[in-house]
N, C-alpha and C. Protein backbone atom coordinates (compact mmCIF):
# COMPACT_ATOMS: atom_id res chain seq x y z
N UNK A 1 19.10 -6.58 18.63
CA UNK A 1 17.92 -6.42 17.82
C UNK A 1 16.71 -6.20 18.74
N UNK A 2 16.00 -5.30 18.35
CA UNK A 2 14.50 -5.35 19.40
C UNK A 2 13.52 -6.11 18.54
N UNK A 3 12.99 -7.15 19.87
CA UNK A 3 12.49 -7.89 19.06
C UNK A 3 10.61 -7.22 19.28
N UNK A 4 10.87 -6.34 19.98
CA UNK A 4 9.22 -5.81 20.09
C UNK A 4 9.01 -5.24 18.73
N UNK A 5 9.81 -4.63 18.05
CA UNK A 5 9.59 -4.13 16.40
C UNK A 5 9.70 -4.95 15.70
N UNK A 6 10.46 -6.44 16.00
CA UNK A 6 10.21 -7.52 14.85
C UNK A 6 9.02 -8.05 14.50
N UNK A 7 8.52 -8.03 16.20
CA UNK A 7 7.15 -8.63 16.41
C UNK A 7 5.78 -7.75 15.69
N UNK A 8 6.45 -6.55 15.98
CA UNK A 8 5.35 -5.75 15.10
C UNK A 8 5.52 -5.23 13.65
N UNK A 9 6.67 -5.63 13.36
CA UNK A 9 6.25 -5.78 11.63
C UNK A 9 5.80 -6.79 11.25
N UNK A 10 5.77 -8.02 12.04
CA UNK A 10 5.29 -9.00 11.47
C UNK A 10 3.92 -9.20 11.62
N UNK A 11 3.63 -8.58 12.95
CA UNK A 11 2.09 -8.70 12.74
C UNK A 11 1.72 -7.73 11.75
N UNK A 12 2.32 -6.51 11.18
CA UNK A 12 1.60 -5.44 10.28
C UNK A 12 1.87 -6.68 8.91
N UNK A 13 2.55 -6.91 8.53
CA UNK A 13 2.78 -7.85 7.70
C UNK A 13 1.68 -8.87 7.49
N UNK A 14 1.32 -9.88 8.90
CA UNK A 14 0.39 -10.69 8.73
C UNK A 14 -1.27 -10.21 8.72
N UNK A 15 -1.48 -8.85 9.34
CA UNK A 15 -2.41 -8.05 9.55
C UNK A 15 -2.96 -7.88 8.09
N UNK A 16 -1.78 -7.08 7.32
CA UNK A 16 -1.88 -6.94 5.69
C UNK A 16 -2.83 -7.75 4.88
N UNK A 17 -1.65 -8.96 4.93
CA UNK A 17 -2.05 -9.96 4.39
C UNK A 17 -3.82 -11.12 4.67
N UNK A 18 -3.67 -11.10 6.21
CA UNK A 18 -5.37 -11.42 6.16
C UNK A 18 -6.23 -10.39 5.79
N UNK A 19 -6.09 -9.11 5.76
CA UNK A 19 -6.91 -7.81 5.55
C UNK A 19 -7.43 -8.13 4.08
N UNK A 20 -6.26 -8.07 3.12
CA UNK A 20 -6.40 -8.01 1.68
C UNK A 20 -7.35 -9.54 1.49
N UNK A 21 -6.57 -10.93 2.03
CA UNK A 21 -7.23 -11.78 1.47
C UNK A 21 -8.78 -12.17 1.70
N UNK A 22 -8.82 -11.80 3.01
CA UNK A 22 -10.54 -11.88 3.83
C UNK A 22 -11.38 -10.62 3.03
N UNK A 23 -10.72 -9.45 2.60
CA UNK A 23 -11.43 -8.55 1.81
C UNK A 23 -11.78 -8.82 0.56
N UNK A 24 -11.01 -10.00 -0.75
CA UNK A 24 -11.08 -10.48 -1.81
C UNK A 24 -12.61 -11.60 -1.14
N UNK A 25 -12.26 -12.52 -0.07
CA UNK A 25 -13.40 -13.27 -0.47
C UNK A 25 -14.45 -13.01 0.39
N UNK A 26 -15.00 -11.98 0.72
CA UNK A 26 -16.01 -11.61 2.19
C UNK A 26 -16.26 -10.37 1.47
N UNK A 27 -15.62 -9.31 1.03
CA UNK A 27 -16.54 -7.87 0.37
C UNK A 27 -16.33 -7.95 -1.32
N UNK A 28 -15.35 -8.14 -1.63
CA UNK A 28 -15.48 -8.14 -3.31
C UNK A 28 -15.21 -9.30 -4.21
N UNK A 29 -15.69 -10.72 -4.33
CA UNK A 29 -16.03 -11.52 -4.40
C UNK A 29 -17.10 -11.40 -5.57
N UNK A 30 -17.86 -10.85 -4.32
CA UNK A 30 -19.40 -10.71 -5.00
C UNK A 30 -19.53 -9.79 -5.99
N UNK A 31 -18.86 -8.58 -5.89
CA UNK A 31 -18.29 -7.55 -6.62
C UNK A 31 -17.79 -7.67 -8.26
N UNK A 32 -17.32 -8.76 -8.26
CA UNK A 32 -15.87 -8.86 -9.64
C UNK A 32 -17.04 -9.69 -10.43
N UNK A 33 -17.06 -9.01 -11.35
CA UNK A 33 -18.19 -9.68 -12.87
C UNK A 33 -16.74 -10.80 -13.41
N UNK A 34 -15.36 -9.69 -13.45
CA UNK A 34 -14.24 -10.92 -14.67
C UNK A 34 -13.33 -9.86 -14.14
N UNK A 35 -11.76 -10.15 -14.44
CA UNK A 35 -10.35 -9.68 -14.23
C UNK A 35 -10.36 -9.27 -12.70
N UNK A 36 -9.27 -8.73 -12.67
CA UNK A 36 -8.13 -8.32 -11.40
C UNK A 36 -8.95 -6.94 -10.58
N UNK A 37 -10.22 -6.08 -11.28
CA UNK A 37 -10.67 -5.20 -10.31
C UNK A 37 -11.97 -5.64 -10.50
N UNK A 38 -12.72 -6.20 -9.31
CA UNK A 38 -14.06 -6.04 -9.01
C UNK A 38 -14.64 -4.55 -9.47
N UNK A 39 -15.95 -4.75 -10.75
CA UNK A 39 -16.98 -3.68 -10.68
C UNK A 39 -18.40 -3.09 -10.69
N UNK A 40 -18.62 -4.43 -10.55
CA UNK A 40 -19.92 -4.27 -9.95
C UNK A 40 -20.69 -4.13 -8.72
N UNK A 41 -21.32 -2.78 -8.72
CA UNK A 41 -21.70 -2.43 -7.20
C UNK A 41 -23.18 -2.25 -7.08
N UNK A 42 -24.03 -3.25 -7.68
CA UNK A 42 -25.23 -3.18 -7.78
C UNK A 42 -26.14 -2.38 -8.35
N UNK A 43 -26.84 -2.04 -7.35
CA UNK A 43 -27.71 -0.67 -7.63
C UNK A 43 -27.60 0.38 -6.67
N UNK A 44 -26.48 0.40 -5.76
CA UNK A 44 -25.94 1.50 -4.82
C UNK A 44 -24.91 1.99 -5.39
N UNK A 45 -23.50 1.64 -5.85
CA UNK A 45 -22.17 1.76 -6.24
C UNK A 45 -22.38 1.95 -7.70
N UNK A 46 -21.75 2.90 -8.32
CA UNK A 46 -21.01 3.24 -9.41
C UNK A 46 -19.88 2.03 -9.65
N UNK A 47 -19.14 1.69 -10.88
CA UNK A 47 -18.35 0.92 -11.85
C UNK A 47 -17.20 1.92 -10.74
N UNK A 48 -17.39 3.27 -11.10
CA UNK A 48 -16.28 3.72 -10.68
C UNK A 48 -15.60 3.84 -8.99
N UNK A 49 -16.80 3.81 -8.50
CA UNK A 49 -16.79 4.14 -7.03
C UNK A 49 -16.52 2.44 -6.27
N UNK A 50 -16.45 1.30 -7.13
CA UNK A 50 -16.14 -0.10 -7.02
C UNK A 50 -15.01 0.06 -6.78
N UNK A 51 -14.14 0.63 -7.71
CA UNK A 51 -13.00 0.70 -8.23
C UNK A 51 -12.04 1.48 -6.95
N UNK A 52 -12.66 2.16 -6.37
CA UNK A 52 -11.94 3.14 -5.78
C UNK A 52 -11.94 2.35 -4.12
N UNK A 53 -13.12 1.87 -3.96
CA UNK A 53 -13.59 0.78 -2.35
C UNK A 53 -12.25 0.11 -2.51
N UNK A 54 -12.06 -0.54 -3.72
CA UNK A 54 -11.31 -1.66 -4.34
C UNK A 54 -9.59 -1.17 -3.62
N UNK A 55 -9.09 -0.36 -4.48
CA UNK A 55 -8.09 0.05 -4.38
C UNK A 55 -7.83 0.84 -3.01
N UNK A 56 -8.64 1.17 -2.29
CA UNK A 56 -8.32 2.12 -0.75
C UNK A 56 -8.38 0.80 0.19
N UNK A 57 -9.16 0.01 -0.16
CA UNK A 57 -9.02 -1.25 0.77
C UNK A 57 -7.63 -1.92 0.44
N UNK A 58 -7.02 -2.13 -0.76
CA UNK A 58 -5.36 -2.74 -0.78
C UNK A 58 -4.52 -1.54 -0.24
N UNK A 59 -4.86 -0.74 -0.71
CA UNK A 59 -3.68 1.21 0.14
C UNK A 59 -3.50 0.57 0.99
N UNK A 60 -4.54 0.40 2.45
CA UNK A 60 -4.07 0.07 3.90
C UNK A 60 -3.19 -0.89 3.52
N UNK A 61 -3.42 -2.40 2.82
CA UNK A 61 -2.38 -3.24 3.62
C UNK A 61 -1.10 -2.52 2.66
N UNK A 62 -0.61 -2.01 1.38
CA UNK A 62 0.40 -1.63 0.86
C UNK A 62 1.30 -0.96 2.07
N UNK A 63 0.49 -0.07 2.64
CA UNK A 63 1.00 0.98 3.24
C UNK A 63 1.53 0.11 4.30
N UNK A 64 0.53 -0.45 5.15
CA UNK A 64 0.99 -1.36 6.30
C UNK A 64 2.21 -2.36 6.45
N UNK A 65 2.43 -2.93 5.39
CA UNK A 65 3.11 -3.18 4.62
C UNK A 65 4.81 -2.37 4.94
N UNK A 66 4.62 -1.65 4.27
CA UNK A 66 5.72 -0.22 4.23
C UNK A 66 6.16 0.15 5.25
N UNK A 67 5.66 0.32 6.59
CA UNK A 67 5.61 0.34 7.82
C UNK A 67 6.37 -0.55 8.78
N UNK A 68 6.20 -1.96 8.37
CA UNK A 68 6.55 -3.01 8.94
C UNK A 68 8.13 -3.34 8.30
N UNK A 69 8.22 -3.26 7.02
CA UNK A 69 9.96 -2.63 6.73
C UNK A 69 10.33 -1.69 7.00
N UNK A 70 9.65 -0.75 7.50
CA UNK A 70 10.32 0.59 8.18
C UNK A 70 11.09 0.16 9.76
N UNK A 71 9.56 -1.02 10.31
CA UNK A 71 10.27 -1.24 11.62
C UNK A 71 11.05 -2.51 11.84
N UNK A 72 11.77 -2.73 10.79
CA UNK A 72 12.32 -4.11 10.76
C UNK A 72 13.73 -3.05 10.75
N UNK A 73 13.46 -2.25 10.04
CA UNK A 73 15.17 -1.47 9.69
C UNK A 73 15.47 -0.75 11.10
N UNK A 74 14.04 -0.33 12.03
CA UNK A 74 14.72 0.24 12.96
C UNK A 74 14.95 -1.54 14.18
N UNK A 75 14.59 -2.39 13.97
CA UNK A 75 14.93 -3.43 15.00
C UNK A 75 16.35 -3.62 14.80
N UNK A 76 17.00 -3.30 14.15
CA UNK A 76 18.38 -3.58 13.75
C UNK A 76 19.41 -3.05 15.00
N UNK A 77 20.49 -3.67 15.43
CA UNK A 77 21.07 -3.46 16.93
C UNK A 77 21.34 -1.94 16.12
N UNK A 78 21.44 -1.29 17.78
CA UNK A 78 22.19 0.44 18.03
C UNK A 78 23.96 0.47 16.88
N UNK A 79 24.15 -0.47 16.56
CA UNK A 79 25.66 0.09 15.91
C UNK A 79 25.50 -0.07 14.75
N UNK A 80 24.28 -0.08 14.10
CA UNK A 80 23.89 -0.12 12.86
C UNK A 80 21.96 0.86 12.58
N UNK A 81 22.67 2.04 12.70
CA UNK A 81 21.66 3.04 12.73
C UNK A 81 20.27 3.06 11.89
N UNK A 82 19.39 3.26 12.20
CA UNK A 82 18.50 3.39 10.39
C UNK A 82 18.75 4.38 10.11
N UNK A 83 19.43 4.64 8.92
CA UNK A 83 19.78 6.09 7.77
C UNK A 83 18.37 6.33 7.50
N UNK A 84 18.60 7.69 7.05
CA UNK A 84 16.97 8.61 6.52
C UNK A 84 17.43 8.12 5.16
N UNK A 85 18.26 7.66 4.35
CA UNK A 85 17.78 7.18 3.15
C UNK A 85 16.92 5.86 3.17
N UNK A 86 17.38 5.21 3.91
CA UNK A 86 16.50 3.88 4.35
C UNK A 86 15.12 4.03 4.35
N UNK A 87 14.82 5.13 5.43
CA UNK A 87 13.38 5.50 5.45
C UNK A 87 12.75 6.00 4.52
N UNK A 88 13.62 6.94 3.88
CA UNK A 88 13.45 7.70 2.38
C UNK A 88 12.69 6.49 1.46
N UNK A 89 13.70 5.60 1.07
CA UNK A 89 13.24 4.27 0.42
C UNK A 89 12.19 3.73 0.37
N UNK A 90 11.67 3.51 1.74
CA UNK A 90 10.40 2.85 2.08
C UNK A 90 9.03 3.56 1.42
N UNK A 91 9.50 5.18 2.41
CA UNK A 91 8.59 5.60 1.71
C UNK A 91 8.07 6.16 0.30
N UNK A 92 9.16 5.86 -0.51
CA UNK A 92 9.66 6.30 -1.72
C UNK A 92 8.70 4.73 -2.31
N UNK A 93 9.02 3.77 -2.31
CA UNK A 93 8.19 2.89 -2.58
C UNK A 93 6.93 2.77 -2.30
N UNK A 94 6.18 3.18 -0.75
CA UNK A 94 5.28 2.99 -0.18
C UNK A 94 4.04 4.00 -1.38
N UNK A 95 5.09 5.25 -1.71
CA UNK A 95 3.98 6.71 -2.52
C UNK A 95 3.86 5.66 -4.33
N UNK A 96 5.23 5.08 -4.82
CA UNK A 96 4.94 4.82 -6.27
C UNK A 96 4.80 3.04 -6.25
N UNK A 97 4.47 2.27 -5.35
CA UNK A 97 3.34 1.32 -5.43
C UNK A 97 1.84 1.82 -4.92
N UNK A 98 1.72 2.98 -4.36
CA UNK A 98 0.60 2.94 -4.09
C UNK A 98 -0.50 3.82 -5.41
N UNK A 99 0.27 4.66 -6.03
CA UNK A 99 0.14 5.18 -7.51
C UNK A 99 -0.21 4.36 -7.91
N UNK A 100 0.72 3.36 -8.46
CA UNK A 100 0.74 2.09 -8.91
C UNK A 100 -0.75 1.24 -9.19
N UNK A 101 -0.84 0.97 -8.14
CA UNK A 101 -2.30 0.42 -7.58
C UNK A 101 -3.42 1.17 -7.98
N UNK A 102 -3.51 2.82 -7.90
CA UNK A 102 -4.81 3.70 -8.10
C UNK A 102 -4.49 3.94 -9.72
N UNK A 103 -3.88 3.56 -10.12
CA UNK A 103 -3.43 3.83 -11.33
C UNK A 103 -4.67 2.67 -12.28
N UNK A 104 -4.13 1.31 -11.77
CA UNK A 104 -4.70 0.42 -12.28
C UNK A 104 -6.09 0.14 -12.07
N UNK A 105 -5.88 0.08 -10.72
CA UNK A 105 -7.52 0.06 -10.00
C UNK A 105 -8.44 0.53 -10.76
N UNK A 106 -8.36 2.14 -10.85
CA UNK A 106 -9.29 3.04 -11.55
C UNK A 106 -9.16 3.36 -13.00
N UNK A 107 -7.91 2.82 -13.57
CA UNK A 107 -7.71 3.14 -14.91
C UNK A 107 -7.42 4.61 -15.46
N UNK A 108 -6.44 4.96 -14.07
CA UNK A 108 -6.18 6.12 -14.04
C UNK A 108 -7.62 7.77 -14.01
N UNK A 109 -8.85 7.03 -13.66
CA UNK A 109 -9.26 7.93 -13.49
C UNK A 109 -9.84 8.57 -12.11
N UNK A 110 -8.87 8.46 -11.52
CA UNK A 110 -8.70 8.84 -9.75
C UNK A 110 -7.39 9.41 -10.23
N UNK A 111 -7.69 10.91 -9.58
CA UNK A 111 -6.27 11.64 -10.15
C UNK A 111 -5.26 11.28 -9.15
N UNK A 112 -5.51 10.85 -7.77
CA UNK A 112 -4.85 10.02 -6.67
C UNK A 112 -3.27 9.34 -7.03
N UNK A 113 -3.81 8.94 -8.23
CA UNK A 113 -2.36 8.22 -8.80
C UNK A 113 -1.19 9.17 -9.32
N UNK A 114 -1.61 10.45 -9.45
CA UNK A 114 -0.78 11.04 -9.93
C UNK A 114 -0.37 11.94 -9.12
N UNK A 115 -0.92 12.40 -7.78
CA UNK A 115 -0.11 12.99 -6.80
C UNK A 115 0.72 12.18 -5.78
N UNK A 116 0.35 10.77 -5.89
CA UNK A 116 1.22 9.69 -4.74
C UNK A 116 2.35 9.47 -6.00
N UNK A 117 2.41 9.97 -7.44
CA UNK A 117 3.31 9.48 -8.17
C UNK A 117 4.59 10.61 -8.26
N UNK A 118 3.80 11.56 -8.38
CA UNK A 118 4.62 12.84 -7.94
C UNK A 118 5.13 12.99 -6.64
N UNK A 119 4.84 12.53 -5.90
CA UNK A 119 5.68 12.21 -4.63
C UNK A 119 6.16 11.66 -4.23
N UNK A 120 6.42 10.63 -4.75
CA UNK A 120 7.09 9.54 -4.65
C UNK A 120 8.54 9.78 -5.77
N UNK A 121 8.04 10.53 -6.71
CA UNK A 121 9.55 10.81 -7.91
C UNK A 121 10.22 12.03 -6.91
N UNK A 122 9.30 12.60 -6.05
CA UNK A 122 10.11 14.03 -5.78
C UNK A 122 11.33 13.19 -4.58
N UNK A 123 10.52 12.16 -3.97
CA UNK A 123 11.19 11.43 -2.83
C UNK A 123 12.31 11.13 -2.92
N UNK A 124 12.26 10.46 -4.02
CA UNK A 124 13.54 9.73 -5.02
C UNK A 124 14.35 10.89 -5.32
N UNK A 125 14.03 12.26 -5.67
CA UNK A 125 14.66 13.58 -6.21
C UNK A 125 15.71 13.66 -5.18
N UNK A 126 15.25 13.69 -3.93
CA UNK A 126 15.38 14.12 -2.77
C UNK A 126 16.80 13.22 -2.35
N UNK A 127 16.68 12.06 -2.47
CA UNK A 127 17.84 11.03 -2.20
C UNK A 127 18.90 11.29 -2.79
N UNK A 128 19.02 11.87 -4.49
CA UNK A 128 19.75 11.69 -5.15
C UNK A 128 20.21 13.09 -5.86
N UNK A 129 19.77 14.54 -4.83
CA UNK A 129 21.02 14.87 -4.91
C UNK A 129 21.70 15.60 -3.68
């Protein structure tokens, strides 16, 4: 196993994870009037343009995220290869959670969600036939 790629998914992993949570209570905090997307952006920011800070700031750690199971599959010893479906996978997840997210975030009005969603189904296309 290499453990220099264990070590670095785990820091992308732990990287993630302080990113998102220090970003909930240090930039949008102040932001969230009520529910799950902060939208209030004073008298500089748009409702909508909240929404979008909101959701590109979780992308990184999603993605980062995605990355760090990418390099966990390649730490795996030499007699157990990473397959391109493996990678396929990741990133097949990495495109329709990150839809996912701009989907909700913006309430679907960031068309964003619908080309990381379309790429992510074509990904999946791609595996299966």
């Amino acid at each position: 196993m290499n453990t220099y790629f264990v070590a670095a998914a785990a820091l992308a992993f732990v990287i993630g994870l302080v990113h998102s949570v220090l970003g909930e209570r240090l930039v949008f905090r102040r932001m969230r009037l009520s529910g799950l997307v902060p939208t209030n952006g004073g008298t500089v920011l748009r409702e909508a343009h909240v929404r979008i800070v909101w959701v590109s700031w979780h992308l990184v750690t999603l993605l980062g995220w995605c990355l760090g199971f990418v390099l966990l599959w390649l730490a795996q010893p030499s007699h157990a290869p990473l397959a391109p479906s493996e990678v396929a996978w990741a990133v097949a997840v990495a495109l329709l959670a990150s839809s996912a997210l701009v989907l909700v975030g913006t309430r679907g009005r960031h068309p964003g969600w619908l080309g990381l969603m379309v790429a992510g189904v074509l990904v999946v296309a791609g595996m299966v036939t």
